[in-house]
Protein backbone atom coordinates (compact mmCIF):
# COMPACT_ATOMS: atom_id res chain seq x y z
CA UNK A 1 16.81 -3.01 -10.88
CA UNK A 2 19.05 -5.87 -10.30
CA UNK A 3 18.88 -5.39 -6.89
CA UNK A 4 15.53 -6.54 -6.20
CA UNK A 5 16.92 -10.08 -6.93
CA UNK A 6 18.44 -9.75 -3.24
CA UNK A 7 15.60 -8.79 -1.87
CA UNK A 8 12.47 -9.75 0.68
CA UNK A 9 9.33 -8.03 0.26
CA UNK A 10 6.55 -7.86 2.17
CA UNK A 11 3.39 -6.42 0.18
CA UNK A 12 0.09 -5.66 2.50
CA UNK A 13 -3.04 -7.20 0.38
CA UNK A 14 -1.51 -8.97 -2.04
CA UNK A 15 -4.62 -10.30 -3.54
CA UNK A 16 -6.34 -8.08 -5.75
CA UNK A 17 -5.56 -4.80 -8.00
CA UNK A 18 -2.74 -3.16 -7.05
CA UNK A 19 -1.29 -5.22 -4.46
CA UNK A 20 -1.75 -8.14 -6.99
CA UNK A 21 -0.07 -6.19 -9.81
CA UNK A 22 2.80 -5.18 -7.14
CA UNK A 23 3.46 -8.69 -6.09
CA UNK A 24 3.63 -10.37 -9.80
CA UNK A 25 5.75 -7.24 -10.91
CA UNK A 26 8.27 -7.93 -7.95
CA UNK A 27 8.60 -11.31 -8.49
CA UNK A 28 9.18 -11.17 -12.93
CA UNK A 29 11.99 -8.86 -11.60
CA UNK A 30 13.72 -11.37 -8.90
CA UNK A 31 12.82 -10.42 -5.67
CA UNK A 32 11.34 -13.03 -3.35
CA UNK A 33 7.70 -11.97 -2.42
CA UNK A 34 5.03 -12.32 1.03
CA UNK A 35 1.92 -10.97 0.88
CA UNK A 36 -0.90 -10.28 2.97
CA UNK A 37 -4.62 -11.59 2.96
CA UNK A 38 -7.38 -11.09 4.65
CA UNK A 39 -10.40 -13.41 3.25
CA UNK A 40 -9.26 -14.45 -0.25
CA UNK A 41 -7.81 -17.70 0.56
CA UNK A 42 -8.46 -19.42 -2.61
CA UNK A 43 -6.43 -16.61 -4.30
CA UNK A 44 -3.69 -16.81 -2.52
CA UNK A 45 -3.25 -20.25 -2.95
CA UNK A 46 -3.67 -19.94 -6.85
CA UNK A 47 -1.30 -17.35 -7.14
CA UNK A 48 1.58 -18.75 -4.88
CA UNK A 49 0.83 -22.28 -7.10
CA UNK A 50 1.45 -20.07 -9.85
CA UNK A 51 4.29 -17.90 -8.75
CA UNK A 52 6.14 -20.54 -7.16
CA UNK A 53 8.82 -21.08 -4.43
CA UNK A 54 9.93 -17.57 -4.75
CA UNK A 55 6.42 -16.12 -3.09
CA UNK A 56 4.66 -16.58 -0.36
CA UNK A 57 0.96 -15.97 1.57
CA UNK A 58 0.50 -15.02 5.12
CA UNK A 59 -3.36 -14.24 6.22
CA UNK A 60 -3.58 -11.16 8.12
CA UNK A 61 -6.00 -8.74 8.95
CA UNK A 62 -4.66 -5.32 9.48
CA UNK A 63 -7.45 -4.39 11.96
CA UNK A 64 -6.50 -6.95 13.81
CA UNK A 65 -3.68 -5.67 15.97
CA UNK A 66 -2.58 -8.83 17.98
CA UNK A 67 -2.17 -10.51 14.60
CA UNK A 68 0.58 -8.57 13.41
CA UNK A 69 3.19 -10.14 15.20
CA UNK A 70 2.73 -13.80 13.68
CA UNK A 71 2.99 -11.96 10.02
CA UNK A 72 6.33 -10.35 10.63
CA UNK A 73 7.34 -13.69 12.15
CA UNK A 74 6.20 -15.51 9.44
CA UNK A 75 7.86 -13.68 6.49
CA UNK A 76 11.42 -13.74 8.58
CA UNK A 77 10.88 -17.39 8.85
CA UNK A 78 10.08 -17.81 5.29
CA UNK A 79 12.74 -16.18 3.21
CA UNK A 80 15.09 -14.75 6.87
CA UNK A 81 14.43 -11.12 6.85
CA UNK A 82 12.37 -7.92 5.46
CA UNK A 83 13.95 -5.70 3.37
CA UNK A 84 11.24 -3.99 2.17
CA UNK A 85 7.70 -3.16 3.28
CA UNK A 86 4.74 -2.04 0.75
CA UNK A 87 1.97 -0.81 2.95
CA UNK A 88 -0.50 -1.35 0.09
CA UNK A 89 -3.98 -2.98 2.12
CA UNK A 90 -6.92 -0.56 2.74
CA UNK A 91 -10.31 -0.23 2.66
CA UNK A 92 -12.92 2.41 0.70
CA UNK A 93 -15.99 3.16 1.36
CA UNK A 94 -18.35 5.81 0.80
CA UNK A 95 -19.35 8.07 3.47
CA UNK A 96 -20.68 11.10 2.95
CA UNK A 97 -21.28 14.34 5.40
CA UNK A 98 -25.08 14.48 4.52
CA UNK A 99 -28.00 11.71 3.91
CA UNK A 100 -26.34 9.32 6.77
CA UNK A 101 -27.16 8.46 10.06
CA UNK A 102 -24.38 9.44 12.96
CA UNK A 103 -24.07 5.92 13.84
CA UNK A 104 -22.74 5.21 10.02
CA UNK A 105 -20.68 8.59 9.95
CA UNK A 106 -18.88 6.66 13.41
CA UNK A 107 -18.50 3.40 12.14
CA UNK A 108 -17.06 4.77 8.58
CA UNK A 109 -14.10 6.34 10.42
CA UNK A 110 -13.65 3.88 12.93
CA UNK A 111 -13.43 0.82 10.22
CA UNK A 112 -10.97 3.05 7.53
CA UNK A 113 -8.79 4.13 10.32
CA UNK A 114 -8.62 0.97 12.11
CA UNK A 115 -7.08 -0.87 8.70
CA UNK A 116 -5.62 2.23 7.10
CA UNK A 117 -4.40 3.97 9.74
CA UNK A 118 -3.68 1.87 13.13
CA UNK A 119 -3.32 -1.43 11.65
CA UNK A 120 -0.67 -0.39 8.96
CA UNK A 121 1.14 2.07 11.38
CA UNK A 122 1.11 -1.51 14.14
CA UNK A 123 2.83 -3.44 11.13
CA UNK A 124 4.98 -1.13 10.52
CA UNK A 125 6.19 -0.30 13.94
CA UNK A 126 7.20 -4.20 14.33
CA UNK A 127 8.71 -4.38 11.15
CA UNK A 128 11.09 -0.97 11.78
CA UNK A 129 12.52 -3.03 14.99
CA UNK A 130 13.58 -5.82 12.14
CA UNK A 131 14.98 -3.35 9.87
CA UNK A 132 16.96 -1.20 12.79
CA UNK A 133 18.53 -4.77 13.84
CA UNK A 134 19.42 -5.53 10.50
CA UNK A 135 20.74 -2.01 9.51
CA UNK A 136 18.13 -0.29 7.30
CA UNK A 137 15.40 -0.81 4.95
CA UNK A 138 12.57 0.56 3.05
CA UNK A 139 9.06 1.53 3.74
CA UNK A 140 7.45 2.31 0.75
CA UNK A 141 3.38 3.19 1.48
CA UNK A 142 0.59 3.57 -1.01
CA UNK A 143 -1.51 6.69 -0.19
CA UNK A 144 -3.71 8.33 -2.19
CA UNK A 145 -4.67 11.19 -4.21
CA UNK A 146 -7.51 11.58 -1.90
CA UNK A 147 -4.79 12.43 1.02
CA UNK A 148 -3.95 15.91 -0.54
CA UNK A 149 -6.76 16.80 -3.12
CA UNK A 150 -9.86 16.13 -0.15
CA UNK A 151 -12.69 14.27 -1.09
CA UNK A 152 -16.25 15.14 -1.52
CA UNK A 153 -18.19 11.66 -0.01
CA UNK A 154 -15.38 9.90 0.92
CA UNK A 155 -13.36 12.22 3.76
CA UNK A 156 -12.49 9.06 6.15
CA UNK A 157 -10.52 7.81 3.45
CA UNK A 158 -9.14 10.60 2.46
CA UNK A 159 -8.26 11.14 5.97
CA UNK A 160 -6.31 7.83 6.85
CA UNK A 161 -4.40 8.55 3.20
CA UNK A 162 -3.24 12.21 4.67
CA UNK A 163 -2.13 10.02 7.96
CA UNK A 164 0.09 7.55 5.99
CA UNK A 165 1.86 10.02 4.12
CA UNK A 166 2.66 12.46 6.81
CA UNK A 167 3.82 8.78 8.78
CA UNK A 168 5.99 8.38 5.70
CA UNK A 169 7.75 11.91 6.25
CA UNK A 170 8.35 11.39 10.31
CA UNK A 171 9.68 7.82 9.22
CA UNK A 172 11.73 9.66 6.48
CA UNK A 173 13.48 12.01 9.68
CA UNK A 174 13.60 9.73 12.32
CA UNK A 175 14.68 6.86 10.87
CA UNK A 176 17.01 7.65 8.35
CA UNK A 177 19.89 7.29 10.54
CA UNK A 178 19.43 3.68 11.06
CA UNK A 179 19.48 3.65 7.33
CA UNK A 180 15.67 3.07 6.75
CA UNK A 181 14.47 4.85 3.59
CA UNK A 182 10.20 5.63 3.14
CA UNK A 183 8.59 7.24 0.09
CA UNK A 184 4.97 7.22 -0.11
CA UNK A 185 3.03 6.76 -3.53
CA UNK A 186 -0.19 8.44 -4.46
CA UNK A 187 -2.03 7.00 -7.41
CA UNK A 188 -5.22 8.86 -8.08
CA UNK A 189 -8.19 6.87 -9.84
CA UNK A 190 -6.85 3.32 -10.93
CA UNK A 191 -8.70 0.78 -12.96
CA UNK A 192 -8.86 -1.83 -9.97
CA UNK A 193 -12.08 -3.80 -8.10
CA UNK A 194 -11.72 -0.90 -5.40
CA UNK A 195 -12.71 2.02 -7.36
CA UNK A 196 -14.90 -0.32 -9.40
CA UNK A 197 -18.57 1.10 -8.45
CA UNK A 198 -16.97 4.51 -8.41
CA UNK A 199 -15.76 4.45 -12.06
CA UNK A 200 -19.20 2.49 -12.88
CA UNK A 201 -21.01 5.43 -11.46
CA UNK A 202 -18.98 8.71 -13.04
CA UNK A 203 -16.38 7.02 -15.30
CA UNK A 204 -16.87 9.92 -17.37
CA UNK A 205 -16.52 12.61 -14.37
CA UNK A 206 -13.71 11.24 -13.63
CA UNK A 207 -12.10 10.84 -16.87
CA UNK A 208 -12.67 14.19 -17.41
CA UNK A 209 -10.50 15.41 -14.80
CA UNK A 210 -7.52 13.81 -16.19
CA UNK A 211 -5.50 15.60 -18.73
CA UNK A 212 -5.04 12.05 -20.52
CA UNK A 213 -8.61 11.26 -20.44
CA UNK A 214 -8.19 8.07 -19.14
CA UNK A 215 -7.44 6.32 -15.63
CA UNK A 216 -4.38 4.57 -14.55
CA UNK A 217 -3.97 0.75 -14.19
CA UNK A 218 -2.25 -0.99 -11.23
CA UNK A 219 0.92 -1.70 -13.54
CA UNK A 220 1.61 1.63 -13.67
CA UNK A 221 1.68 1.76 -9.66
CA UNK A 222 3.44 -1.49 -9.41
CA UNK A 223 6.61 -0.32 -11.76
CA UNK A 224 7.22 2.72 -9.53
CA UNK A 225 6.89 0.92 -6.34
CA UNK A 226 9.93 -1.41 -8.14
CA UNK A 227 11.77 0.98 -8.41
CA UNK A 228 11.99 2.69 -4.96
CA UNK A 229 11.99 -1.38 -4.01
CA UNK A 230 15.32 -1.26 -5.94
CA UNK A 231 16.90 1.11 -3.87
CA UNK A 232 17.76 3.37 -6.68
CA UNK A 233 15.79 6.02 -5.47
CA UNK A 234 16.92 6.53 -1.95
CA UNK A 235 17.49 9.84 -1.91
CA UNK A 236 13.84 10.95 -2.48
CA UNK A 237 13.39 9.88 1.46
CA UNK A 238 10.52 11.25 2.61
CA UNK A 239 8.88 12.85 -0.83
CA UNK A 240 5.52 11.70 -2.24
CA UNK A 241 5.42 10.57 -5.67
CA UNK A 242 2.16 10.85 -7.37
CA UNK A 243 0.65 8.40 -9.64
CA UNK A 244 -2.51 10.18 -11.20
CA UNK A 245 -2.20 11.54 -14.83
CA UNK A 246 -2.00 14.83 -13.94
CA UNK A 247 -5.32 15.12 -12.42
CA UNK A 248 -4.04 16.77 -9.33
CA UNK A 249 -0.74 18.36 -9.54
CA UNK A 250 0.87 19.89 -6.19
């Protein structure tokens, strides 16, 4: 993957579990790294101490549309362009179709959609008009296994995840000719603060559904996002690749 050494990557919420592990991973292997944040300052800070000159943090909150802008603005100024985008910032929460008021159901779908949904499809929008000026690009976003297996207390989320892959396939046709690649990636259950209470709650459930009896860790992600980083794997434009030990298989 020499190739990431050439590149500029932007990684949505850099700061925890799989954005974290996507971030570090990208930057052992060359490339030169933004990332997103929406509250964990302090983090930031430590890891770009850390991580040195070749990374950088921008705060910005996906749900906040007029925002978005200053980001994209701010990585080009940084390191001079984008050459990849990892939509990997969302949010999860539980909301289930019974024992709720209406009011909750409302809000539920109206907070995942407004990070998951709007606000990644607003930075990504902004960031294709980069790419198109520069000739091409890659999109790479992290979905879910909730996106095409349905969820049984959780359908918002699942929801937004079926949105951002079916973006990833009109992105894959429309934009293809102005040589801008997007592959979405689907990890199922992944050992990350996320999916924390989840795991705490039915570890064993869950386990149980996976051929390998155990769940995935955000390294796992984070080396197959590399890849497609790379370039090497242009030609799956538009496919899905998923990331959860066999638990669902399509």
């Amino acid at each position: 993957m020499q190739a990431l050494q050439s590149r500029v990557v932007l990684v949505t919420g850099g700061t925890r579990g799989i954005g974290e592990a996507i971030v570090r991973d990208l930057h052992a292997r060359g490339a030169r790294v933004v990332f997103t944040y929406a509250a964990s300052s302090a983090k930031a800070d430590a890891m770009c101490e850390e991580l040195g000159e070749r990374v950088a943090a921008i705060r910005g909150d996906l749900a906040d549309h007029a925002s978005l802008p200053s980001v994209v603005r701010a990585c080009i100024e940084r390191f001079g362009r984008i050459d990849v985008l990892v939509n990997n910032a969302a949010i999860f929460e539980e909301n289930p179709f019974f024992g709720t008021t209406y009011d909750a159901w409302r809000a539920g779908w109206e907070r995942t959609f407004a990070v998951n949904v709007f606000g990644t499809a607003d930075l990504t929008w902004l960031v294709l008009q980069h790419m198109r000026e520069r000739g091409g690009g890659t999109v790479l976003n992290i979905t879910s296994r909730a996106g095409h297996r349905g969820e049984l207390t959780f359908a918002d989320y699942g929801a937004s995840k079926a949105a951002l892959a079916n973006l990833t396939k009109s992105m894959a046709r429309s934009c293809a000719a102005d040589g801008i690649v997007s592959i979405a990636i689907a990890p199922g259950f992944i050992e990350t603060e996320m999916a924390a209470e989840e795991l705490a709650r039915r570890r064993g459930e869950i386990e149980g559904e996976i051929p390998g009896r155990r769940v995935g860790t955000p390294q796992e992600v984070a080396q197959i996002v590399a890849f497609f980083a790379s370039g090497e794997g242009d030609y799956a434009n538009g496919t899905t690749v998923d990331v959860n030990g066999g638990s669902y298989v399509r």
